[in-house]
Protein backbone atom coordinates (compact mmCIF):
# COMPACT_ATOMS: atom_id res chain seq x y z
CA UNK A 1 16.55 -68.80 -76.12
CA UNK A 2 16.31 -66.59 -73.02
CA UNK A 3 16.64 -62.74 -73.09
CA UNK A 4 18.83 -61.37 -70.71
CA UNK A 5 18.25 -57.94 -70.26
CA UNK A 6 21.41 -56.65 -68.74
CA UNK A 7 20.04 -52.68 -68.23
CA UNK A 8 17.04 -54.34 -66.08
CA UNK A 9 19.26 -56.53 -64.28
CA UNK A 10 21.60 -53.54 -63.45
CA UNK A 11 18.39 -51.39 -62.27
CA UNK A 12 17.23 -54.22 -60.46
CA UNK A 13 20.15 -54.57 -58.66
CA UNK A 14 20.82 -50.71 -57.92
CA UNK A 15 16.94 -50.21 -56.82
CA UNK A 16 16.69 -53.99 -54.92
CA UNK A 17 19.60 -56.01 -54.01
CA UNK A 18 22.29 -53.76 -53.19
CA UNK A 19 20.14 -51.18 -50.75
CA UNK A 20 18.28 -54.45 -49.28
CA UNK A 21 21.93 -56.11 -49.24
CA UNK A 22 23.26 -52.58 -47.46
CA UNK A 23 20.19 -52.50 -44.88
CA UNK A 24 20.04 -56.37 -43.82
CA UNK A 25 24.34 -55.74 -43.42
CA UNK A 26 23.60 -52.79 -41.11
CA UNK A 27 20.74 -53.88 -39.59
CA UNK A 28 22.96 -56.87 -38.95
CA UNK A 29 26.17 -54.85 -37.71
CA UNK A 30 23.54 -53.14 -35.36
CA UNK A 31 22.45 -55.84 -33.86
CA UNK A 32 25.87 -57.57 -32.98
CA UNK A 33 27.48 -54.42 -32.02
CA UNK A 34 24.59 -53.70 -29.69
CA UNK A 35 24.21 -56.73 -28.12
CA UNK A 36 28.39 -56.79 -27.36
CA UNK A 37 27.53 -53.05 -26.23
CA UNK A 38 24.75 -54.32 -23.95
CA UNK A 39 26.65 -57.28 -22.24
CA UNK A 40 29.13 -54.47 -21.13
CA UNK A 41 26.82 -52.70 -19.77
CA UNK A 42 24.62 -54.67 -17.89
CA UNK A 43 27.67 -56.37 -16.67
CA UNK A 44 29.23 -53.43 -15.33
CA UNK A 45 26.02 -52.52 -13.66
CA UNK A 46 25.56 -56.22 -11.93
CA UNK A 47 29.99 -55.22 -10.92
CA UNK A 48 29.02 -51.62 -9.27
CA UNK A 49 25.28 -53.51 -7.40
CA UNK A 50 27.74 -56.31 -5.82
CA UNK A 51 29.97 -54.01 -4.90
CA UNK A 52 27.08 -52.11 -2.82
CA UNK A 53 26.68 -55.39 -1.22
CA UNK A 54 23.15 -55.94 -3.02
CA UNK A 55 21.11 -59.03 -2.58
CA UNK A 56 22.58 -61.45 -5.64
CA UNK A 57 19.28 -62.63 -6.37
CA UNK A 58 18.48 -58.91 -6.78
CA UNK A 59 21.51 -58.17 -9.21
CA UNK A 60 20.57 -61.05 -11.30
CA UNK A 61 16.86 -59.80 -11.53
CA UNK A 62 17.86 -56.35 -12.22
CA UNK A 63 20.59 -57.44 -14.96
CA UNK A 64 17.92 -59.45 -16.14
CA UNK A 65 15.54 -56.78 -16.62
CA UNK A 66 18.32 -54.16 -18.42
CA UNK A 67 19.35 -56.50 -20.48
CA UNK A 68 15.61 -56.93 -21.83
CA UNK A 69 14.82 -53.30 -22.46
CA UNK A 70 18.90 -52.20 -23.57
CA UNK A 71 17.79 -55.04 -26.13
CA UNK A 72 14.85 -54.25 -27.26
CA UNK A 73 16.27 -50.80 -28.29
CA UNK A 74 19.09 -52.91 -30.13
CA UNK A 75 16.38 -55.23 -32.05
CA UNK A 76 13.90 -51.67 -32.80
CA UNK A 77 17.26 -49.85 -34.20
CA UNK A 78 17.91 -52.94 -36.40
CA UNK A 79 14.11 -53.26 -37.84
CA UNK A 80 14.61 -49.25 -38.24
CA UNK A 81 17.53 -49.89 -40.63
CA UNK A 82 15.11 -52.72 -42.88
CA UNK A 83 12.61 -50.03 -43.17
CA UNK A 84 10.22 -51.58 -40.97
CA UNK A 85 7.75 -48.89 -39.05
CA UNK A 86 8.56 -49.32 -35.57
CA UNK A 87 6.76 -46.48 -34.48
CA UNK A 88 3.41 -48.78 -34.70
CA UNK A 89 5.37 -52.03 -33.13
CA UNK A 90 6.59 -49.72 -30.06
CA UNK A 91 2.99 -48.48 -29.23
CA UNK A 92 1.56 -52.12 -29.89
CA UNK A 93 3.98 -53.29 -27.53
CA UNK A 94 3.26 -50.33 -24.95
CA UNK A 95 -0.40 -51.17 -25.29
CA UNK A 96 0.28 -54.97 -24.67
CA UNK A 97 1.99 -54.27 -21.71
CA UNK A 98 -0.39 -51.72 -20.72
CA UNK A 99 -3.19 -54.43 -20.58
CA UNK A 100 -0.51 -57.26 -19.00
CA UNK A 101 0.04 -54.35 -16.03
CA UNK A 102 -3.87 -54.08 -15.46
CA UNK A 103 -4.34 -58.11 -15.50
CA UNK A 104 -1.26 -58.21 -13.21
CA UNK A 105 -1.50 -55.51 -10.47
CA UNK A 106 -1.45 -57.84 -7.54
CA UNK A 107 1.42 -59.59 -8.82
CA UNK A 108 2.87 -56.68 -9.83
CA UNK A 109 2.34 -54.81 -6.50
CA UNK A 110 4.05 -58.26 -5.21
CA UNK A 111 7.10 -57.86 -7.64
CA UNK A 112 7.51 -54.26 -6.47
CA UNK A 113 7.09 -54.81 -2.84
CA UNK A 114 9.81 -57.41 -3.16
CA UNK A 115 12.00 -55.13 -4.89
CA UNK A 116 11.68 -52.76 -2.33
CA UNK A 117 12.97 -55.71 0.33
CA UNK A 118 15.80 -56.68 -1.38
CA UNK A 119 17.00 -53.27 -2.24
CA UNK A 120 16.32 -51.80 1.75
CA UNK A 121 16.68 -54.96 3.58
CA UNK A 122 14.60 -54.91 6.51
CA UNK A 123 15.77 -58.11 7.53
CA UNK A 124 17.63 -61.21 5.56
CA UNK A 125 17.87 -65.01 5.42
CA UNK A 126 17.83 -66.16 9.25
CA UNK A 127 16.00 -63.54 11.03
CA UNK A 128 13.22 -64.22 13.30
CA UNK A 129 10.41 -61.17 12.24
CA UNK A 130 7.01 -60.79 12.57
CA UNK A 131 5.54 -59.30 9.73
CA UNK A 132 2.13 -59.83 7.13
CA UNK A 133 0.32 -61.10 10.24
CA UNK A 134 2.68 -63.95 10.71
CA UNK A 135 5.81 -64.78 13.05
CA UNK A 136 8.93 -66.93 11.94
CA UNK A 137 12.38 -67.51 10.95
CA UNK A 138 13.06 -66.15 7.25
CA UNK A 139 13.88 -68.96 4.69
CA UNK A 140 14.36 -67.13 1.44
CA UNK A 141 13.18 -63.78 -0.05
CA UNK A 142 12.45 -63.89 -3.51
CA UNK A 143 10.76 -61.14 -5.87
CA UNK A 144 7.56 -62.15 -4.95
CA UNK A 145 7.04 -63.84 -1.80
CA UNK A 146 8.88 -64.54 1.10
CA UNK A 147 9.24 -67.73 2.81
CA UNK A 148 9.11 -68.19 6.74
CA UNK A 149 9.31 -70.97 8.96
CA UNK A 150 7.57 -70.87 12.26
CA UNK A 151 8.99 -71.97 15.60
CA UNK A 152 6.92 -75.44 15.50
CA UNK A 153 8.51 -75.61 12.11
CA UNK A 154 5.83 -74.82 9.91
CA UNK A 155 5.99 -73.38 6.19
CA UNK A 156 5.01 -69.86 5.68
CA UNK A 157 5.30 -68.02 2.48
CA UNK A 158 3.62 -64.65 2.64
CA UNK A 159 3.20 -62.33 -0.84
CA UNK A 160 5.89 -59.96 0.03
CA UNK A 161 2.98 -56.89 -0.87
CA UNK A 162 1.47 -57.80 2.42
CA UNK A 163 4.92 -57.79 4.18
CA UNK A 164 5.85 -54.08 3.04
CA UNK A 165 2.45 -52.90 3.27
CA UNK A 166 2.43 -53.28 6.69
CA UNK A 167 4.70 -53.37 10.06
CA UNK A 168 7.76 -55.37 10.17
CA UNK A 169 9.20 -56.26 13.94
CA UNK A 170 13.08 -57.38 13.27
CA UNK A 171 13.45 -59.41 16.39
CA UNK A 172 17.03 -60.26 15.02
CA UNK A 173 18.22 -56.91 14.08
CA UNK A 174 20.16 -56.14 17.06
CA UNK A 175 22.69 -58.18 18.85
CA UNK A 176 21.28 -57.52 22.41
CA UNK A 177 17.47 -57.94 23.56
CA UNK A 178 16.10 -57.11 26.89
CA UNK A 179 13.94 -60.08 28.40
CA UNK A 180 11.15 -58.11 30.15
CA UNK A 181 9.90 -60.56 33.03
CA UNK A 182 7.27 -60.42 36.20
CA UNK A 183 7.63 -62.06 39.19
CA UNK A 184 4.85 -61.48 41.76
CA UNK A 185 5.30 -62.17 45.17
CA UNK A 186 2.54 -62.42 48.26
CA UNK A 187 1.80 -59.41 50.52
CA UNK A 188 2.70 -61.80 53.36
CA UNK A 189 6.23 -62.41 51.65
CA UNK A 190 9.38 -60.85 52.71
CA UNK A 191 9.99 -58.11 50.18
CA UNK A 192 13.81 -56.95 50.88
CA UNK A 193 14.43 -60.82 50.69
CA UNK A 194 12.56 -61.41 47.76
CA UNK A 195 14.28 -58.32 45.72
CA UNK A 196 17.42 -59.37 46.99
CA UNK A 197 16.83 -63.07 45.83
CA UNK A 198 16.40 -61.72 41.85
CA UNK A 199 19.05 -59.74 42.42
CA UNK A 200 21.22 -62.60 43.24
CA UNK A 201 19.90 -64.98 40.91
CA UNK A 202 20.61 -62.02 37.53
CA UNK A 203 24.16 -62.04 38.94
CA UNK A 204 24.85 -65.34 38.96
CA UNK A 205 23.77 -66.15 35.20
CA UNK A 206 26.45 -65.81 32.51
CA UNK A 207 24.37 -65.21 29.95
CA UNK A 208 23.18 -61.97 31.32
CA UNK A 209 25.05 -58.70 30.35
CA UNK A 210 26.20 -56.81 33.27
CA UNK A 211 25.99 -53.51 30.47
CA UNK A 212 23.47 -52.37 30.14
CA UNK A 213 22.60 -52.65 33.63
CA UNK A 214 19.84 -55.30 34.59
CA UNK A 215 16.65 -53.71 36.22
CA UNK A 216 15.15 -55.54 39.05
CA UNK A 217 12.41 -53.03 41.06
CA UNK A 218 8.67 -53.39 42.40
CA UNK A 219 6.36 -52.08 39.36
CA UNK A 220 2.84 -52.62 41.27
CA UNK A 221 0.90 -53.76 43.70
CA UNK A 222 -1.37 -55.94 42.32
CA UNK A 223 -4.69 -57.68 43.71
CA UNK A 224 -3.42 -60.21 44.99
CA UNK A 225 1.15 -60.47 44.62
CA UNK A 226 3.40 -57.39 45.17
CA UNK A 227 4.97 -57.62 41.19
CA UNK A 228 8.60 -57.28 40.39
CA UNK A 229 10.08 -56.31 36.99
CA UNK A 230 13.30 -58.21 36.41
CA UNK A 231 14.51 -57.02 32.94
CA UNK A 232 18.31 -57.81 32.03
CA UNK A 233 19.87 -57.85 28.69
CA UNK A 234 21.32 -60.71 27.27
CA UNK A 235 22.62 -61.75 23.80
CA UNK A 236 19.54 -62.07 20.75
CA UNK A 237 20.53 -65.92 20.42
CA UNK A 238 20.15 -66.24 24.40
CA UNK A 239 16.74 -64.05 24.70
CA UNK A 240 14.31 -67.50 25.10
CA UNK A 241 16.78 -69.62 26.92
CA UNK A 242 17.11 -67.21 29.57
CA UNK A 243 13.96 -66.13 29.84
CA UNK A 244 12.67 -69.80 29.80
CA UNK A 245 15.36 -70.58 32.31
CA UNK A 246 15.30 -68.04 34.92
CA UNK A 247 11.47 -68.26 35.26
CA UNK A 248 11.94 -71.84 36.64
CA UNK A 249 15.14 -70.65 38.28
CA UNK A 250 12.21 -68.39 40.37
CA UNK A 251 9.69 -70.60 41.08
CA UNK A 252 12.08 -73.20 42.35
CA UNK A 253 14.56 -70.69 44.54
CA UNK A 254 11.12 -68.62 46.06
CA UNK A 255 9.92 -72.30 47.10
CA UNK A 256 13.67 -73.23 48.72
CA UNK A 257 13.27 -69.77 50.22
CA UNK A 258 9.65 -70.16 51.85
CA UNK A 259 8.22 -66.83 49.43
CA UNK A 260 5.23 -67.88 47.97
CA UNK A 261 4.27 -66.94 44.55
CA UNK A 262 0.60 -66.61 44.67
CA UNK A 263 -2.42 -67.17 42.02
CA UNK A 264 -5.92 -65.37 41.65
CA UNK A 265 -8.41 -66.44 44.47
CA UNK A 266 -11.66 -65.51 44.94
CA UNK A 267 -13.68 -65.77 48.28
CA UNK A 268 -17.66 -66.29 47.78
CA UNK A 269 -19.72 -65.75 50.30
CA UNK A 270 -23.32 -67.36 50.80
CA UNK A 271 -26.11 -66.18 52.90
CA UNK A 272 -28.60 -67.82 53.92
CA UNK A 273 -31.84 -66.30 54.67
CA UNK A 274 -34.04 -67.81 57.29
């Protein structure tokens, strides 16, 4: 009732199903094999990044990222082996991004900025920095912003473009900071006595660090106070504490001590004209 053509079904099968059956079997093959092939790979490359002591929200990003392209070559060698023309698909997809990069170049300058910090690390989680026009205590730096929190504990997050574009003051960097201080005295004051007293009083506080030596000398005379520099070194965590300390410290041991600290005066004179 139905003809069965055997010599068609043989040529159908030698021009169709067995080369289609060969290239989706490849094609196939390629694609597993690659992606095993990739997972090495990028997982090798996330080993040798943590071993460099890399930010691990940076190894993740760049994984991420290697993984995308190393398979995109995997799925454009598997279309190759179906016959499909991915010498159009690549430049569609080059164009497309072309036009993504162009819509994106703030973000993008953002993304690459943040790269930058998290390969270079100017500073990390906890530091205290002033940098994109603001001052604070870093939070978290992602890949594009970073997040700061200021001293009255306030919420920054500043596009991390702005924070590599410009200075960046690491006030955390170091273990030691100098406190730079000036104590004016009056030109009636004693001023041995007075140098003496600082002396004394940078001595007596732990928290100062007898190396490098502290500094303690007359650095002007001003209008109206002969002005001292006091600047010892202390430990980063101790820089406020001290310096908010030992200015009180002052005020309170010149008053025990009769030296008066004075404050901007100004003498008008009025004549009167008969």
């Amino acid at each position: 009732m139905f003809g069965f053509d055997t010599e068609k079904m043989s040529q159908l099968m030698d021009t169709y199903v067995i080369p289609w059956g060969i290239n989706i079997v490849m094609a196939i093959v390629i694609y597993i094999i690659g992606k095993f092939i990739v997972g090495i790979l990028v997982n090798v490359f996330g080993k040798v990044m943590a071993r460099s002591e890399y930010d691990e929200m940076l190894i993740d990003f760049v994984k991420a990222i290697l993984n995308a392209i190393l398979m995109l070559f995997v799925i454009v060698a598997s279309l190759d082996e179906l016959g499909v023309n991915t010498t159009s698909m690549v430049a569609i997809l080059g164009a497309a991004g072309l036009a993504i990069g162009l819509s994106l170049q703030g973000s993008l300058q953002n993304f690459a900025s943040g790269v930058m910090l998290l390969v270079f690390r100017p500073f990390k989680a906890g530091d205290f920095i002033d940098a994109g026009g603001e001052m604070g205590t870093v939070k978290t730096i992602s890949i594009f912003t970073t997040m700061m929190t200021t001293g009255d504990n306030k919420q920054i997050i500043v596009p991390n473009g702005k924070i590599y574009g410009g200075n960046i003051t690491n006030f955390s960097a170091n273990d030691t900071r100098r406190v730079d201080m000036v104590v004016g005295i009056g030109y009636d004051s004693d001023l041995k006595k007075a140098k003496q007293i600082l002396n004394e009083m940078v001595a007596a506080d732990e928290r100062i660090l007898k190396d490098p030596e502290p500094k303690v000398a007359v650095s002007e005379l001003a209008d109206s106070s002969v002005n001292f520099v006091v600047r010892p070194w202390v430990a980063s965590a101790d820089y406020w504490a001290v310096k908010f300390d030992f200015t009180e410290a002052v005020k309170l041991r010149f008053d025990a001590e009769g030296i008066s600290i004075p404050f901007p005066q100004m003498d008008v004179h009025v004549h009167k004209n008969d």
